[in-house]
N, C-alpha and C. Protein backbone atom coordinates (compact mmCIF):
# COMPACT_ATOMS: atom_id res chain seq x y z
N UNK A 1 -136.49 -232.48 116.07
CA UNK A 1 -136.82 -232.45 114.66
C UNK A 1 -135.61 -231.89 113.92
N UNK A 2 -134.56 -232.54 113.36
CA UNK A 2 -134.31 -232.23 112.12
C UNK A 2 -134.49 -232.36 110.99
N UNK A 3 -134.31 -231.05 110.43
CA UNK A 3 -134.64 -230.78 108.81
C UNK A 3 -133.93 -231.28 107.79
N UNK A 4 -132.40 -230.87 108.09
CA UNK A 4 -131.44 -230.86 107.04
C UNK A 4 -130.78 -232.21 107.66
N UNK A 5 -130.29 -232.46 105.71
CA UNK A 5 -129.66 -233.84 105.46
C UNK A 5 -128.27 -233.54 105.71
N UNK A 6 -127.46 -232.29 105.35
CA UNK A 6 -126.20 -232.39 105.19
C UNK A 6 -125.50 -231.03 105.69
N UNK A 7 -124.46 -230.79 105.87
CA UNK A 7 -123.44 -229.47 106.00
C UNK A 7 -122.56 -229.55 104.26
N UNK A 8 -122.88 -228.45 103.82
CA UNK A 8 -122.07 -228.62 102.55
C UNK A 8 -120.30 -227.74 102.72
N UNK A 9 -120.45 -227.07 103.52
CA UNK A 9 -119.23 -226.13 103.67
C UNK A 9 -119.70 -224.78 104.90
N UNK A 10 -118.54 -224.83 105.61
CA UNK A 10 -118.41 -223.84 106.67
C UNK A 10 -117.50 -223.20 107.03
N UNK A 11 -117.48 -221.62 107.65
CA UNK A 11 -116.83 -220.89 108.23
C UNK A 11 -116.88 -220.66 109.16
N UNK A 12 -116.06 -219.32 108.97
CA UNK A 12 -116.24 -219.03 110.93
C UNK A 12 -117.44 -217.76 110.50
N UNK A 13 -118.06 -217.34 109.31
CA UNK A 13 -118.86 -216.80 109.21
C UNK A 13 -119.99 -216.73 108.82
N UNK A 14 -119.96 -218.60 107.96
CA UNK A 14 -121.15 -218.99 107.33
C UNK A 14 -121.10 -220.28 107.43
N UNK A 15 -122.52 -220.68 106.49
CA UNK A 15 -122.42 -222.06 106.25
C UNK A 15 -123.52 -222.28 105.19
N UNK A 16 -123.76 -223.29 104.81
CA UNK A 16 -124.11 -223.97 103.77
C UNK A 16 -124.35 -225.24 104.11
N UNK A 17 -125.85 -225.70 104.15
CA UNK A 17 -126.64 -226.89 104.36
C UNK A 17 -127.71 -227.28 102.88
N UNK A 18 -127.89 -228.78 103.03
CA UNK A 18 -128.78 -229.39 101.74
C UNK A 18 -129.82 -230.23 102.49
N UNK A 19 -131.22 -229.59 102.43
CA UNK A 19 -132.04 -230.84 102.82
C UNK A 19 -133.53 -231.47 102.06
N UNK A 20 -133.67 -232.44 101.95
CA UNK A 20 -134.52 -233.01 101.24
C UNK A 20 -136.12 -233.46 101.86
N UNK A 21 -136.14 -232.97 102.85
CA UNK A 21 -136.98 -233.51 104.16
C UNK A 21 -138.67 -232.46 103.71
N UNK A 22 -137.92 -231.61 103.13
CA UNK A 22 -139.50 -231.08 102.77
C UNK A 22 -140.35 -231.77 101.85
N UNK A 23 -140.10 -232.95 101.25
CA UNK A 23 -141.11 -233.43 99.96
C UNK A 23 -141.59 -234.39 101.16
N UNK A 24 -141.15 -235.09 102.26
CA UNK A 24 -141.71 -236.07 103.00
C UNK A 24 -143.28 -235.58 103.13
N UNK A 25 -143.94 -236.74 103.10
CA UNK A 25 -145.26 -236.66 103.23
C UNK A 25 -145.96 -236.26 104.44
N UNK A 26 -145.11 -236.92 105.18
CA UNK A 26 -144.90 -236.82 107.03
C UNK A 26 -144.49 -235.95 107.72
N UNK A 27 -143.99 -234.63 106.70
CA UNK A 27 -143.11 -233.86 107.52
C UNK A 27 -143.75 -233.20 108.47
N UNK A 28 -143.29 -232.69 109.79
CA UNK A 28 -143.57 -232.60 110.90
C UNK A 28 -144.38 -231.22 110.86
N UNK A 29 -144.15 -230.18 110.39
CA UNK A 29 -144.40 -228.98 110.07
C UNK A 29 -145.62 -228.69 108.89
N UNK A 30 -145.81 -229.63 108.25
CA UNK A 30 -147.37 -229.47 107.72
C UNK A 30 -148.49 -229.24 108.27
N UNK A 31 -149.39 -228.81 107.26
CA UNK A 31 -150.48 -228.77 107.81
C UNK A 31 -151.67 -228.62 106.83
N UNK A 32 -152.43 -228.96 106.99
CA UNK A 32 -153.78 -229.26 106.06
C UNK A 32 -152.97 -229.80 104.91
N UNK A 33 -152.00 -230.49 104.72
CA UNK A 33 -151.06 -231.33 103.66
C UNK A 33 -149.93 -230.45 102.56
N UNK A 34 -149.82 -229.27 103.44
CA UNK A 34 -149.10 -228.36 102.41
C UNK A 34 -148.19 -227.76 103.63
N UNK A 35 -146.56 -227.82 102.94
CA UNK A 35 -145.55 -227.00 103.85
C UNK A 35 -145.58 -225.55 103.36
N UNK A 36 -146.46 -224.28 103.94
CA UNK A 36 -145.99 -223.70 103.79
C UNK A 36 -144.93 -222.85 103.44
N UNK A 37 -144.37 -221.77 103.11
CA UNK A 37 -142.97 -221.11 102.44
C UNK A 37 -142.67 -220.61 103.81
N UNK A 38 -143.22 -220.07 105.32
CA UNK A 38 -142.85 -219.87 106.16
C UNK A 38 -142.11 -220.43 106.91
N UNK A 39 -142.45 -221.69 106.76
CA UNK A 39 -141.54 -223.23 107.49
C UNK A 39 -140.21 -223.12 107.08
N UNK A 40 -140.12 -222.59 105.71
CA UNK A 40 -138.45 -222.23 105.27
C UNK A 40 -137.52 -221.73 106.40
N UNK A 41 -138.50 -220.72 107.33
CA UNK A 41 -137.66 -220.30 108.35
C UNK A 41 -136.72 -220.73 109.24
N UNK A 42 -137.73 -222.12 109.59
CA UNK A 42 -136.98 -223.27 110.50
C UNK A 42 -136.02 -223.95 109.81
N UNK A 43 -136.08 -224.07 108.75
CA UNK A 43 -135.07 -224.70 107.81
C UNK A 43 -133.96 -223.92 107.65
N UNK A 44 -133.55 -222.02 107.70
CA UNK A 44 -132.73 -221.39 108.12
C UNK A 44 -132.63 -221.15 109.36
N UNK A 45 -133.29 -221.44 110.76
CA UNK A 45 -132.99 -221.64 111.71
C UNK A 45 -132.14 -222.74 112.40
N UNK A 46 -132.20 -224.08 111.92
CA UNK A 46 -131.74 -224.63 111.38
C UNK A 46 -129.94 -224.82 111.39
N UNK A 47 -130.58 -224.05 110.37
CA UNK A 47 -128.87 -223.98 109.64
C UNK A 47 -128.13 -222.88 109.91
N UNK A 48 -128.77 -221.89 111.20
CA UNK A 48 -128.29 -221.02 111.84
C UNK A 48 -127.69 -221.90 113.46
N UNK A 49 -128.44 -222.94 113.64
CA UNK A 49 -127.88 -223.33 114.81
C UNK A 49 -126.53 -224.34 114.56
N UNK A 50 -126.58 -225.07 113.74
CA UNK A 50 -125.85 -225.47 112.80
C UNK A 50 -124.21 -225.09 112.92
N UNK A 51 -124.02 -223.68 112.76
CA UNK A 51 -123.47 -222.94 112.53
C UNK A 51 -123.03 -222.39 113.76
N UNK A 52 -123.52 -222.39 114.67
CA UNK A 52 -123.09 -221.98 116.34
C UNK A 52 -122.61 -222.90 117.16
N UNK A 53 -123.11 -224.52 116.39
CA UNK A 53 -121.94 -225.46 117.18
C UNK A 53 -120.84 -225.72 116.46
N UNK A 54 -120.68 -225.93 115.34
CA UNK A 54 -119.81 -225.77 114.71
C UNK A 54 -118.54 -224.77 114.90
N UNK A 55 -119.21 -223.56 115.02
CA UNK A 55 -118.49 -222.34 115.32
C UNK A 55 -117.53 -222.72 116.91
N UNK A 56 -118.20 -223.13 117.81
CA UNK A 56 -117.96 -223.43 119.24
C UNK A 56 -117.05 -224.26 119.00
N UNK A 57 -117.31 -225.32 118.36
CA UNK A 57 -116.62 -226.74 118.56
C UNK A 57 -115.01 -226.08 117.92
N UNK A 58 -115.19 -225.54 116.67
CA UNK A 58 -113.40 -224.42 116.29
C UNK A 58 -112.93 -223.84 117.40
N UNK A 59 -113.91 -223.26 118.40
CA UNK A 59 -113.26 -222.05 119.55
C UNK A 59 -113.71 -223.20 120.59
N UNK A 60 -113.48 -224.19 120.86
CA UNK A 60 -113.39 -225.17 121.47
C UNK A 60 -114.01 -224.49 122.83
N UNK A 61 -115.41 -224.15 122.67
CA UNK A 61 -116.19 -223.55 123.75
C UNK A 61 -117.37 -224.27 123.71
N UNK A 62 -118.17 -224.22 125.26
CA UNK A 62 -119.39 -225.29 124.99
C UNK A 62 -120.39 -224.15 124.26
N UNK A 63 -121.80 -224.89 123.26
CA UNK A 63 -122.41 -224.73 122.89
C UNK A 63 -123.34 -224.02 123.24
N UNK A 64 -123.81 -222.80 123.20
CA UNK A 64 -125.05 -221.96 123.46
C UNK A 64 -126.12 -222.43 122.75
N UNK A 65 -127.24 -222.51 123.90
CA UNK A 65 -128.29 -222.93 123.09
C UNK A 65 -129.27 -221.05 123.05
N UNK A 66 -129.42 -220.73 121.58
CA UNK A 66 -129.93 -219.81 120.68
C UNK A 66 -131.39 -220.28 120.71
N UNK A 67 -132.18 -218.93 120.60
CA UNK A 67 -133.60 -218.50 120.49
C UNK A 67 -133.79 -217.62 119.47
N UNK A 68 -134.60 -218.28 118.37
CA UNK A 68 -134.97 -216.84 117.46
C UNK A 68 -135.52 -215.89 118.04
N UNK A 69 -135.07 -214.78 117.85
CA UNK A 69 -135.51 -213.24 118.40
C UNK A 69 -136.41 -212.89 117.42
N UNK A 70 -136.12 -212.75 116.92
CA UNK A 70 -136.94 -212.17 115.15
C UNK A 70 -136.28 -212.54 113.98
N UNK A 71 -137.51 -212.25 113.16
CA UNK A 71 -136.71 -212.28 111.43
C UNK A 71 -137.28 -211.12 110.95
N UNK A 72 -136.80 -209.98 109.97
CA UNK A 72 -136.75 -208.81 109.58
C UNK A 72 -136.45 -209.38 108.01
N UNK A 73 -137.29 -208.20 107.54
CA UNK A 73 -137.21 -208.06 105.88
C UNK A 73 -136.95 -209.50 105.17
N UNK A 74 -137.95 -210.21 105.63
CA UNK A 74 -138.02 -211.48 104.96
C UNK A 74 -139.10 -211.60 103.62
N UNK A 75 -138.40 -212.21 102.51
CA UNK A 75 -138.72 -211.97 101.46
C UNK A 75 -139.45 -213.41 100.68
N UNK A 76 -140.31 -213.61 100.60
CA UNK A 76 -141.05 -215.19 100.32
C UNK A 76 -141.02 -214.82 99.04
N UNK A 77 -140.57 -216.14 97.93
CA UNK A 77 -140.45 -216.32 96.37
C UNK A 77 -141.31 -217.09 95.85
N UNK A 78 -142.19 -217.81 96.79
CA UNK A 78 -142.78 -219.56 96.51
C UNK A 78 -144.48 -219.37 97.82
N UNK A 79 -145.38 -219.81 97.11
CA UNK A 79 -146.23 -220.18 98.08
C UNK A 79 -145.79 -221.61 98.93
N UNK A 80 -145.38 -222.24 98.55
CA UNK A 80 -145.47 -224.14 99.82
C UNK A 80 -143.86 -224.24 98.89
N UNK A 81 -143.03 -224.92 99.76
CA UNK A 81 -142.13 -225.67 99.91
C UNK A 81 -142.03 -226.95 99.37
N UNK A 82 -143.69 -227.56 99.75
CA UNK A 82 -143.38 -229.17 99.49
C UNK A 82 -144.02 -229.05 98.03
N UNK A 83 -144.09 -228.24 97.24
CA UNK A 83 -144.21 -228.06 95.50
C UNK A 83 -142.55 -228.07 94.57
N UNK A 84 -141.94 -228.01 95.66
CA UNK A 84 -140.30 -227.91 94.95
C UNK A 84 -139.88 -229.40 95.11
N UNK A 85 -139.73 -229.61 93.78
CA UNK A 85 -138.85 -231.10 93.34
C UNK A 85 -137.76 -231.33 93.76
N UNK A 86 -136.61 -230.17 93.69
CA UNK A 86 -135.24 -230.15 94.04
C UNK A 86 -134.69 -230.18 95.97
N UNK A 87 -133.94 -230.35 95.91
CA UNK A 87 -133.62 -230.21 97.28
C UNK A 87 -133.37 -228.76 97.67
N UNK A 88 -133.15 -228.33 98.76
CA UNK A 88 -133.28 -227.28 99.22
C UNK A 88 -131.51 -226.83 99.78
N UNK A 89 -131.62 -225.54 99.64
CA UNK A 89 -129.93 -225.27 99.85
C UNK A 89 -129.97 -224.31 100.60
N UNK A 90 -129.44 -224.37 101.87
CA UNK A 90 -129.74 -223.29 102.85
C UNK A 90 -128.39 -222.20 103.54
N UNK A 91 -128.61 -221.43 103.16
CA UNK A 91 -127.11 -220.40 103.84
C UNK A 91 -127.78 -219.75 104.80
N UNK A 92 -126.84 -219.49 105.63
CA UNK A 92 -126.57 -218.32 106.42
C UNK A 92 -125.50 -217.87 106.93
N UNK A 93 -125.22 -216.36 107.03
CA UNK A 93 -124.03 -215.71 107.17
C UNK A 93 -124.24 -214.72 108.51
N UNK A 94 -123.12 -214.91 109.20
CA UNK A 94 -123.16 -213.96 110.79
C UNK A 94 -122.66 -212.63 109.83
N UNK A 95 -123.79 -211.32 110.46
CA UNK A 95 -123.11 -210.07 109.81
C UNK A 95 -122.75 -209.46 110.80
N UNK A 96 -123.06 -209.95 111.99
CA UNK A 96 -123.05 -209.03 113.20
C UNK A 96 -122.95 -210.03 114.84
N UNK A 97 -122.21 -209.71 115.25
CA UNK A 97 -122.23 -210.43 117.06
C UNK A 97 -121.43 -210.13 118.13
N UNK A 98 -122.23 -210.43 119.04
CA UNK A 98 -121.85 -209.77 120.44
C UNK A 98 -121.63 -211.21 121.35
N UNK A 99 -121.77 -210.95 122.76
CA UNK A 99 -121.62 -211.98 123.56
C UNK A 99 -122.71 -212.91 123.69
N UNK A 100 -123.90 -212.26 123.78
CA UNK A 100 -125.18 -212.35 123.54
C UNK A 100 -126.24 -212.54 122.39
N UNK A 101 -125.62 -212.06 121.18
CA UNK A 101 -126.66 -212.15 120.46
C UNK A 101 -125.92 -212.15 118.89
N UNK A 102 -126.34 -212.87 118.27
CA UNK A 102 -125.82 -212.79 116.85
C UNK A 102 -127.04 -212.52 115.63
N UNK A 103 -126.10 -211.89 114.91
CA UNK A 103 -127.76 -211.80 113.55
C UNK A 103 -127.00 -212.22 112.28
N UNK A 104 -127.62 -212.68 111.27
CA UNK A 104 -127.81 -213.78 110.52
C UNK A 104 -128.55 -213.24 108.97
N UNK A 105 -128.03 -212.85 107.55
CA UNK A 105 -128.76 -212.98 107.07
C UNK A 105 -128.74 -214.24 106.53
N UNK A 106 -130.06 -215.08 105.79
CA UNK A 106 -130.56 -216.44 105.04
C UNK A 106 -130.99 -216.40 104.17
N UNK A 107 -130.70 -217.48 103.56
CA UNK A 107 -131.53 -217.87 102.31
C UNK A 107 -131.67 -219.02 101.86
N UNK A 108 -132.81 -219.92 101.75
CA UNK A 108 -133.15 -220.99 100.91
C UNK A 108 -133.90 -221.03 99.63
N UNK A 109 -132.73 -221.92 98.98
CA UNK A 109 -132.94 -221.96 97.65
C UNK A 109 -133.52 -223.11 97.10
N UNK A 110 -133.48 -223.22 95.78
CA UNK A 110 -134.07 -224.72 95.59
C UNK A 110 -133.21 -224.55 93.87
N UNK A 111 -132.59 -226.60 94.06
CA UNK A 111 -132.00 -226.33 92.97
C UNK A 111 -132.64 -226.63 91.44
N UNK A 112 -132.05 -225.81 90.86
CA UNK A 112 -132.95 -226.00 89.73
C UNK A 112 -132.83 -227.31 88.72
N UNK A 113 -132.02 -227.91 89.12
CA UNK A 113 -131.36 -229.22 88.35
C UNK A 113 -130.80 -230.43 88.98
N UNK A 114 -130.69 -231.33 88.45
CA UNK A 114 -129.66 -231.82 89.35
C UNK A 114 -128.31 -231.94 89.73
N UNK A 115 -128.18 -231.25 88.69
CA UNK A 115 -126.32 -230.72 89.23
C UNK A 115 -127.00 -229.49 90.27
N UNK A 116 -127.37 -228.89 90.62
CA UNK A 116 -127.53 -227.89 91.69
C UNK A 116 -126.55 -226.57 91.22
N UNK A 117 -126.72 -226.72 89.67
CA UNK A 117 -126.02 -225.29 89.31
C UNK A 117 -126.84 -224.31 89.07
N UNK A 118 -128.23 -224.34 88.71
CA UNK A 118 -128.62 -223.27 88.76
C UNK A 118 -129.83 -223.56 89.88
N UNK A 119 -129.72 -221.99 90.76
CA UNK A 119 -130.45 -221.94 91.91
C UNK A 119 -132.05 -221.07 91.79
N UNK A 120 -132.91 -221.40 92.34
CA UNK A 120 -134.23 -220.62 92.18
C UNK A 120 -134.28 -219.72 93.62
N UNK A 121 -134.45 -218.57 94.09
CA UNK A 121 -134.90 -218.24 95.34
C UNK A 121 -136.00 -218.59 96.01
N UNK A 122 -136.37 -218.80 97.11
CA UNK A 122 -137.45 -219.33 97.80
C UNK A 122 -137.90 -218.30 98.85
N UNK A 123 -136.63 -218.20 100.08
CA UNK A 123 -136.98 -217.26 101.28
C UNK A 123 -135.54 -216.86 101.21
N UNK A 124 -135.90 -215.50 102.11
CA UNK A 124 -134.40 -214.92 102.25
C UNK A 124 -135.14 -213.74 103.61
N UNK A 125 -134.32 -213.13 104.62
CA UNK A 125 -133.90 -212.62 105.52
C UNK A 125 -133.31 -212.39 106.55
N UNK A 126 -133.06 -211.81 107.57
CA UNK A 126 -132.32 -211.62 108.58
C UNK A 126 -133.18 -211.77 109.93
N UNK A 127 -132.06 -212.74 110.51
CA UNK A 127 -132.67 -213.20 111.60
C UNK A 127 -131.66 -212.59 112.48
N UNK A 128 -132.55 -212.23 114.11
CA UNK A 128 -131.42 -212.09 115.15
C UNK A 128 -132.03 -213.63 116.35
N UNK A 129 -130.65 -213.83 116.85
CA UNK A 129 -130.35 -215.17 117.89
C UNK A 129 -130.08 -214.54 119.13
N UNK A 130 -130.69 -214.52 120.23
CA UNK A 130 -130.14 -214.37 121.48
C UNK A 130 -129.68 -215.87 122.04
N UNK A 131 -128.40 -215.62 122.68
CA UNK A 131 -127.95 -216.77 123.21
C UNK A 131 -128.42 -216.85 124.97
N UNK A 132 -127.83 -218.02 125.11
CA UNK A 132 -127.85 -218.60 126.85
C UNK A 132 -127.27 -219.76 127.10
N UNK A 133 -126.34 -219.84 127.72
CA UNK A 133 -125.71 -220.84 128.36
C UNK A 133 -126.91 -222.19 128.59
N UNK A 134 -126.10 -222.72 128.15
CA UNK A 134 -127.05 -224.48 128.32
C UNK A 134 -127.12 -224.84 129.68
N UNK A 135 -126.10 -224.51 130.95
CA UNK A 135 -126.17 -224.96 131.74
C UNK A 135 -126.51 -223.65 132.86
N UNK A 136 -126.83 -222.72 132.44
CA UNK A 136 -127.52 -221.78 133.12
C UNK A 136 -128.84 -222.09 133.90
N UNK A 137 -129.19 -222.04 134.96
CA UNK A 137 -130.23 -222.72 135.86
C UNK A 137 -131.23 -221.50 136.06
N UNK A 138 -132.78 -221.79 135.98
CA UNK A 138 -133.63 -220.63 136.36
C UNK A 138 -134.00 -220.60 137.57
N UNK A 139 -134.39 -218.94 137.50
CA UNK A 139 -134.25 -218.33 139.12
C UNK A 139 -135.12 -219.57 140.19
């Protein structure tokens, strides 16, 4: 399941995604016909993984596949998602990482126009990622 339509700009400490996939009628993550504002999460999860191949593919290392650990001090602006007209604009920034584990604060926005100059808040918090080798085999 992907969410997001696009990568708008990246670092080696962030990034910036646009996706439109929440007004779908079909979207995968509904339920009783309404996307929740929690689903935002996956939509910065997302665009947190996003951001770890990307990151790899610069340090020309293979790809860890990441597990949300948690999200902390997450802040909901919006009851449902699929009530926003605009597309959705998703950041996240590494504040912190180890070998193992990176944390992440996020935020999805929604734009208020269609130039996408002025932004509304939606969700925002900090997530931590534990990593693991993709080709790591269980016991």
């Amino acid at each position: 399941m992907c969410l997001l339509d696009e990568v708008l700009e990246w670092t080696e400490t962030g990034v910036r995604c646009r996706a439109a996939s929440h007004r779908a009628a079909d979207h995968p993550l509904r339920a009783h016909g309404r996307l929740g504002i929690a689903c935002g999460i996956e939509y910065a999860a997302q665009t947190m993984a996003v951001h770890g191949v990307l990151a790899a593919e610069r340090a020309q290392t293979a790809p860890r596949a990441g597990f949300l650990a948690s999200v902390r001090g997450v802040r909901f602006d919006a009851a449902h998602l699929d009530a926003v007209t605009g597309d959705l604009y998703c950041a996240a920034t590494c504040i912190a990482a180890d070998p193992d584990t990176v944390v992440y604060e996020f935020t999805v926005q929604a734009a208020g126009d269609a130039t996408a100059e002025q932004m509304h808040p939606l969700i925002a918090g900090r997530a931590t990622i534990t990593l693991r080798d993709l080709r790591a085999t269980a016991p």
